[in-house]
C-alpha atoms as a PDB file:
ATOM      1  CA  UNK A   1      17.524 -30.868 -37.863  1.00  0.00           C
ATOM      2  CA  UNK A   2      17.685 -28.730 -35.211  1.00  0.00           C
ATOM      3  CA  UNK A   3      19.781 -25.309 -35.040  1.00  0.00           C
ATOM      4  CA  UNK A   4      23.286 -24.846 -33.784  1.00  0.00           C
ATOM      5  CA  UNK A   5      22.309 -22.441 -30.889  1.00  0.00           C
ATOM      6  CA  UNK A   6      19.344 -25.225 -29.464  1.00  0.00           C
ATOM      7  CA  UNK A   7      21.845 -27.653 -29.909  1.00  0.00           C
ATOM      8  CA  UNK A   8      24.410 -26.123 -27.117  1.00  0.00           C
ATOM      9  CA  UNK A   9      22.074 -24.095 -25.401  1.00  0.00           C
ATOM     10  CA  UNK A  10      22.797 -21.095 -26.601  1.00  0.00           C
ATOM     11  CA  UNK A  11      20.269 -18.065 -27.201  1.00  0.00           C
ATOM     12  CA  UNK A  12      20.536 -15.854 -29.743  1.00  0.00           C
ATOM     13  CA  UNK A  13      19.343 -11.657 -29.611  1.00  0.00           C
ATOM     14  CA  UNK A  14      18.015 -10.014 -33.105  1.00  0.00           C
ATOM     15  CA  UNK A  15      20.157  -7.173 -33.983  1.00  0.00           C
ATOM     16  CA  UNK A  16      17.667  -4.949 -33.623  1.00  0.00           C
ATOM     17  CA  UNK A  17      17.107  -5.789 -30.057  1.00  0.00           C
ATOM     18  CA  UNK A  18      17.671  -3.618 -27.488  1.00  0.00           C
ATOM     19  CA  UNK A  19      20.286  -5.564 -24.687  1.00  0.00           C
ATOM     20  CA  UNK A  20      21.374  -4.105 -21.887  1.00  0.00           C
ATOM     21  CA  UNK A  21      24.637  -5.301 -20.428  1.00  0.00           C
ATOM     22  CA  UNK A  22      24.904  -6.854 -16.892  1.00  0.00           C
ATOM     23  CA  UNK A  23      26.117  -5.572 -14.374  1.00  0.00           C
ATOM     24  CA  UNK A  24      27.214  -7.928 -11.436  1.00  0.00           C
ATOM     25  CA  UNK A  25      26.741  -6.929  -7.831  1.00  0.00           C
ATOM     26  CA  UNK A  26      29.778  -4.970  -6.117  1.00  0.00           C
ATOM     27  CA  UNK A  27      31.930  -6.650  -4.124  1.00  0.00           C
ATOM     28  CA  UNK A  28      32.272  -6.367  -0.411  1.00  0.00           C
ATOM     29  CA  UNK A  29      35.340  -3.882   0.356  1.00  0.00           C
ATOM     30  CA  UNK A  30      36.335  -5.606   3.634  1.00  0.00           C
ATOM     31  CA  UNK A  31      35.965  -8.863   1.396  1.00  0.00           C
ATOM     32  CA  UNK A  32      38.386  -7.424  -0.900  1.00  0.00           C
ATOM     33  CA  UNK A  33      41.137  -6.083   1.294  1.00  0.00           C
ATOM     34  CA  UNK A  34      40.952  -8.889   3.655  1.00  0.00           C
ATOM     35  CA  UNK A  35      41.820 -11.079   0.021  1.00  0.00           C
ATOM     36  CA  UNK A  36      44.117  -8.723  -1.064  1.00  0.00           C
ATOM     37  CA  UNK A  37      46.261  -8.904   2.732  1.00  0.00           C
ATOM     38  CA  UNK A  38      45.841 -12.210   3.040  1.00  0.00           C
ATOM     39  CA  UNK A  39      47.715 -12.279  -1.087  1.00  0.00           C
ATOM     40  CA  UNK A  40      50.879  -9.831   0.420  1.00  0.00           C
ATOM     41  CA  UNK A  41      51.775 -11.945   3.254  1.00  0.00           C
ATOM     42  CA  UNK A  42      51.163 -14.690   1.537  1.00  0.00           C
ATOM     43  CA  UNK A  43      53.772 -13.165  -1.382  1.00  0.00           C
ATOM     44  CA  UNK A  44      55.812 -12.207   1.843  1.00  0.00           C
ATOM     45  CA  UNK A  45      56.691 -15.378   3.432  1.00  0.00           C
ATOM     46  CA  UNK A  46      56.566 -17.577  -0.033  1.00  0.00           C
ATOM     47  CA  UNK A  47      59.161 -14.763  -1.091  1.00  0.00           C
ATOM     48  CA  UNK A  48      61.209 -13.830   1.570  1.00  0.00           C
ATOM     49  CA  UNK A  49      60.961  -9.886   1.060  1.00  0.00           C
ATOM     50  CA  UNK A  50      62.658  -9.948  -2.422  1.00  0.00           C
ATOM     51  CA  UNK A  51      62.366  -6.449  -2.897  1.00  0.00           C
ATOM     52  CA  UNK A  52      59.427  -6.405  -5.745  1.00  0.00           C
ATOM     53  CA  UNK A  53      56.519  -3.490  -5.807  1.00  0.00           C
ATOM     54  CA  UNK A  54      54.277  -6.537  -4.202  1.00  0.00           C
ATOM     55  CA  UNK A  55      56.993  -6.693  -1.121  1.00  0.00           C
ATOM     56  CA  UNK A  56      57.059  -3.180  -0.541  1.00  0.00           C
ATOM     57  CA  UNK A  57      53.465  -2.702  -0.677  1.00  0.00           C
ATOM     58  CA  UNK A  58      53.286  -5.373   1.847  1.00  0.00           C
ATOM     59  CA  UNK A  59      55.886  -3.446   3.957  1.00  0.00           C
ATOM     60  CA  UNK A  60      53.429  -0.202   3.224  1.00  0.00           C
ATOM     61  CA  UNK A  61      50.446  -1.703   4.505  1.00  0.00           C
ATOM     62  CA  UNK A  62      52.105  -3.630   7.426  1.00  0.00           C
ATOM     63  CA  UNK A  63      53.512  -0.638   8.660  1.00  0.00           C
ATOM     64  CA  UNK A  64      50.159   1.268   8.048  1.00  0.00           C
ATOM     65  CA  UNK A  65      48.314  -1.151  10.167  1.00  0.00           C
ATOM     66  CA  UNK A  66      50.638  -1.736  13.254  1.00  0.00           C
ATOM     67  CA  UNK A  67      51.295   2.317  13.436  1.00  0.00           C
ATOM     68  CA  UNK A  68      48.194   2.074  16.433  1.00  0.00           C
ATOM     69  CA  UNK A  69      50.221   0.004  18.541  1.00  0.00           C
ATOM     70  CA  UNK A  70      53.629   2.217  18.296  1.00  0.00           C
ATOM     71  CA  UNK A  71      54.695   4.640  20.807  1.00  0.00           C
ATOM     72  CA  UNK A  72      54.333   8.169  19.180  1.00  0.00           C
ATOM     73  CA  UNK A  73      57.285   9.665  18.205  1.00  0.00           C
ATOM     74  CA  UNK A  74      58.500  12.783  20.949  1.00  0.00           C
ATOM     75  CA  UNK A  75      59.542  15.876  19.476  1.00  0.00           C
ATOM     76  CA  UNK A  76      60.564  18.673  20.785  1.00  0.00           C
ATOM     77  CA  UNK A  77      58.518  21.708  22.121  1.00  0.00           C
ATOM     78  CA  UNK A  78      58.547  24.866  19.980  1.00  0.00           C
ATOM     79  CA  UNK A  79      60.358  27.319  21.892  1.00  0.00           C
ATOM     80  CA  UNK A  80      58.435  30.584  22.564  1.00  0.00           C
ATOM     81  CA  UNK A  81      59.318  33.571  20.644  1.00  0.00           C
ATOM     82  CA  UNK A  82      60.622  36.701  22.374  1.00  0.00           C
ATOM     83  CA  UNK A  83      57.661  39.190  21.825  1.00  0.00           C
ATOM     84  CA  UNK A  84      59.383  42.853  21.668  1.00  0.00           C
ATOM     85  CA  UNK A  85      59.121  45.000  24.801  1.00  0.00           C
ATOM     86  CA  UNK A  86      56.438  48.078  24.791  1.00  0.00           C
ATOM     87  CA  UNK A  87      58.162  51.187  24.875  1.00  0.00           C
END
């Protein structure tokens, strides 16, 4: 009769031997913010803005990303200082 591990194709290590643990490839970062925008508005319009953490990160990153195309906010000019007069 053949053991339970050949039977579903399992493989067993000795406890004595040394096993190093995996470690998977990293993912792509533009992968994983292009999922992770494409999750918010998806949250955004399925939601309608209901005012959860998700929503306002959404609103975070939106207004993160279309801050290029605004017009820069004016302020005004420092005024100059009056430097004292030499006696």
């Amino acid at each position: 009769m053949a053991a339970h591990a050949e039977l579903d194709g399992t493989k067993t290590t000795p406890h004595n031997a040394v096993s190093l643990p995996r470690v998977s490839e990293p993912a792509d970062e533009n992968d994983v913010m292009r999922e992770q925008l494409e999750y918010l508005i998806g949250h955004a319009i399925e939601q309608s803005s209901c005012g959860c953490s998700t929503c306002q990160r959404y609103l975070r990153v939106r207004s993160a990303l279309l801050e290029i195309f605004s017009e820069p906010e004016t302020q005004p000019a420092p005024r100059p200082t009056a430097l004292p007069m030499a006696a």
